[in-house]
Protein backbone atom coordinates (compact mmCIF):
# COMPACT_ATOMS: atom_id res chain seq x y z
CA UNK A 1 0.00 0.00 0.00
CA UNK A 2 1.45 3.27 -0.60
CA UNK A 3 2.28 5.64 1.58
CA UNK A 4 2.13 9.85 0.82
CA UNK A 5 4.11 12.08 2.68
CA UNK A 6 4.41 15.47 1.93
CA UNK A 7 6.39 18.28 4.13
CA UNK A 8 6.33 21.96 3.80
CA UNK A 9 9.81 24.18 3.52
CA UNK A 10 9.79 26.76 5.40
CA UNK A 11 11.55 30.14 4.57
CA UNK A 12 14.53 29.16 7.20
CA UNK A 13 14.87 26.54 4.89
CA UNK A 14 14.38 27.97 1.55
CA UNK A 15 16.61 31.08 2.63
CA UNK A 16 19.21 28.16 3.22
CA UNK A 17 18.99 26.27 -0.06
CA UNK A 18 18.70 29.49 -1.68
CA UNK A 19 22.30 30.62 -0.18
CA UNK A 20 23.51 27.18 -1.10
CA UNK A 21 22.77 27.95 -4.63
CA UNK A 22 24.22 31.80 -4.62
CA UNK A 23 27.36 30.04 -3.39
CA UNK A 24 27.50 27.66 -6.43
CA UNK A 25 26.54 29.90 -8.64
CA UNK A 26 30.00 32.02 -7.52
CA UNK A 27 31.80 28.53 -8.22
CA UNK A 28 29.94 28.23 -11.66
CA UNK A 29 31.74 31.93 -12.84
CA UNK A 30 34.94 30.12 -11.44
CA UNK A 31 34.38 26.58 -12.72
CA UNK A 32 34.40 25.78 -16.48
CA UNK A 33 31.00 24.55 -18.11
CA UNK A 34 32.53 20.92 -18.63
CA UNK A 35 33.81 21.02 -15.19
CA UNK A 36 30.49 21.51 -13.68
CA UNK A 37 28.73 19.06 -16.07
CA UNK A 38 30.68 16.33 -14.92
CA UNK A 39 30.37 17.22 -11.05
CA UNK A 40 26.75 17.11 -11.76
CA UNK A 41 27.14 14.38 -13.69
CA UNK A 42 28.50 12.43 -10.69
CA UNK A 43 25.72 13.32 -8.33
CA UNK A 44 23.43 11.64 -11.09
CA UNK A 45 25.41 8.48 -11.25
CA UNK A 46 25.37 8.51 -7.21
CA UNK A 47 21.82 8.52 -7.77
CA UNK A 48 21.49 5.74 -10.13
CA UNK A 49 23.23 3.30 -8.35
CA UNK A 50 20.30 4.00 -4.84
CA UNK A 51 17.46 2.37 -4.55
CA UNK A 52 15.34 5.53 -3.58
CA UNK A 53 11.85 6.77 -3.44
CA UNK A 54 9.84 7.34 -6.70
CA UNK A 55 10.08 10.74 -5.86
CA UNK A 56 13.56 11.22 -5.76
CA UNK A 57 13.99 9.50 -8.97
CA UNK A 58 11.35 11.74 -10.56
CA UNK A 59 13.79 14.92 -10.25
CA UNK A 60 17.37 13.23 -10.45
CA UNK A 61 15.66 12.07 -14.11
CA UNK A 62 15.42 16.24 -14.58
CA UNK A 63 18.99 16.35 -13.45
CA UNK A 64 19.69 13.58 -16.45
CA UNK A 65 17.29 16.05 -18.74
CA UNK A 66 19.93 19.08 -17.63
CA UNK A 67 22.80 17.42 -18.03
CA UNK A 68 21.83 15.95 -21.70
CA UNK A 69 20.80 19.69 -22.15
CA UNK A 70 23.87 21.03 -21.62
CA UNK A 71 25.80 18.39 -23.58
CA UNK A 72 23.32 18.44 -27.02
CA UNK A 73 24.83 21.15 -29.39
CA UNK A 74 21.86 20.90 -31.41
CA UNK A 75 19.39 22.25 -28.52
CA UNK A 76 20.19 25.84 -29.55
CA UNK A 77 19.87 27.37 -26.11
CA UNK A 78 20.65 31.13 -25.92
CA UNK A 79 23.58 32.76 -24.10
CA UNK A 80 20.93 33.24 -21.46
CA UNK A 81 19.40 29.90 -21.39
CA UNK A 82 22.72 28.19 -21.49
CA UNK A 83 24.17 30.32 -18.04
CA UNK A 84 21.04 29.29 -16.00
CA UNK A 85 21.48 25.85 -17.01
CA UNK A 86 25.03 25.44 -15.82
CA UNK A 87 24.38 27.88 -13.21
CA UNK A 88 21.23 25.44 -11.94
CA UNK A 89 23.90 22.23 -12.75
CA UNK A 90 26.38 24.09 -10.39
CA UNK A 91 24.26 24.00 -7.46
CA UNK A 92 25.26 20.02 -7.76
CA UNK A 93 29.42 20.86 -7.61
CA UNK A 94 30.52 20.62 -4.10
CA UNK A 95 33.95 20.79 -3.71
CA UNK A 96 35.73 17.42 -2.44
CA UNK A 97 37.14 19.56 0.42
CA UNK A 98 34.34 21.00 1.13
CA UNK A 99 33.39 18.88 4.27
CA UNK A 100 29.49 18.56 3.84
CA UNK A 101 27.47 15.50 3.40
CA UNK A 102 24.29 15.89 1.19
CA UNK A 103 21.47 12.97 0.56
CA UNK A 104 19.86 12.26 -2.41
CA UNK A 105 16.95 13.96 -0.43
CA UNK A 106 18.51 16.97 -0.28
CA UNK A 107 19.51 16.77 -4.04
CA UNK A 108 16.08 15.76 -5.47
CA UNK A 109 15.02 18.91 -3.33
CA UNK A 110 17.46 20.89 -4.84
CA UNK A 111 16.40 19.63 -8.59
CA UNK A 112 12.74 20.86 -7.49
CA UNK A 113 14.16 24.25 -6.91
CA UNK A 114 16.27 24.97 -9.76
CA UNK A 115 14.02 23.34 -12.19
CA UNK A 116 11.31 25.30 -11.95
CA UNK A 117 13.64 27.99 -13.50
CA UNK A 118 14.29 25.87 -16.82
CA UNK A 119 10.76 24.23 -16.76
CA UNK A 120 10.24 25.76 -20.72
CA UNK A 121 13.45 24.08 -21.28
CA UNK A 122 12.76 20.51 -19.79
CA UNK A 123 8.89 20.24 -20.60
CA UNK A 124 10.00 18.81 -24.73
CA UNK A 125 12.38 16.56 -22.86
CA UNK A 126 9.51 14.96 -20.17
CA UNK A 127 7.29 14.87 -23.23
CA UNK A 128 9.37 12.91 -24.95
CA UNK A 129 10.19 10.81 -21.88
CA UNK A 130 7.01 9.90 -20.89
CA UNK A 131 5.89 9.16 -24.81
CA UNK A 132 8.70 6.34 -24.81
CA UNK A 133 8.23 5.14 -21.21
CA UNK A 134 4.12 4.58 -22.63
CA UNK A 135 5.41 2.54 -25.41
């Protein structure tokens, strides 16, 4: 039987996942495109290899749509389109020395947030997805 939980954020919360991704966004100016592909990149595989909740899976699949994004030169995103993507993929970049632990929770939280901001982006991509997955 399945079991719904839902939580709310509060704006202690969102104030602190919002800082979060400031901070990466500084690191994304720093950081070259490729480099912060494949950080994100590694979060995803992290992911993949979990046996987590339906709903995590849900947004680290948006993190796979992002990533692909960023990768396909025939997308044709704009100057604009293209910083906000890598500036949403830095928010998954944390520095090896950087002594912080982060769940795939916290991740598929974080994939919520910034994905909202590229939602005109990703909706051709979960089209397409859930076309296939139908088949």
């Amino acid at each position: 039987m399945p079991l719904r939980i839902s939580f709310n954020l509060g704006d202690a919360e969102l104030q602190h996942l919002e800082a979060v991704a400031q901070q990466t966004q500084v690191r994304a100016r720093e950081s070259s495109a490729e480099a912060i592909i494949e950080s994100a990149r590694g979060v995803l595989q992290s992911a993949e290899g979990s046996h987590a909740a339906a709903f995590v899976q849900e947004r680290f699949a948006r993190l796979r749509a992002m990533i692909e994004m960023a990768q396909d030169e025939d997308w044709l995103l704009g100057d604009e389109d293209s910083r906000r993507l890598i500036n949403a993929l830095a928010c998954f970049s944390v520095p090896p020395t950087t002594p912080v632990t982060v769940g795939l929770l916290d991740h598929a939280i974080m994939i919520e947030l910034v994905s909202r901001d590229l939602e005109h982006d990703l909706r051709p991509i979960a089209t397409s997805a859930n076309s296939a997955s139908r088949s």
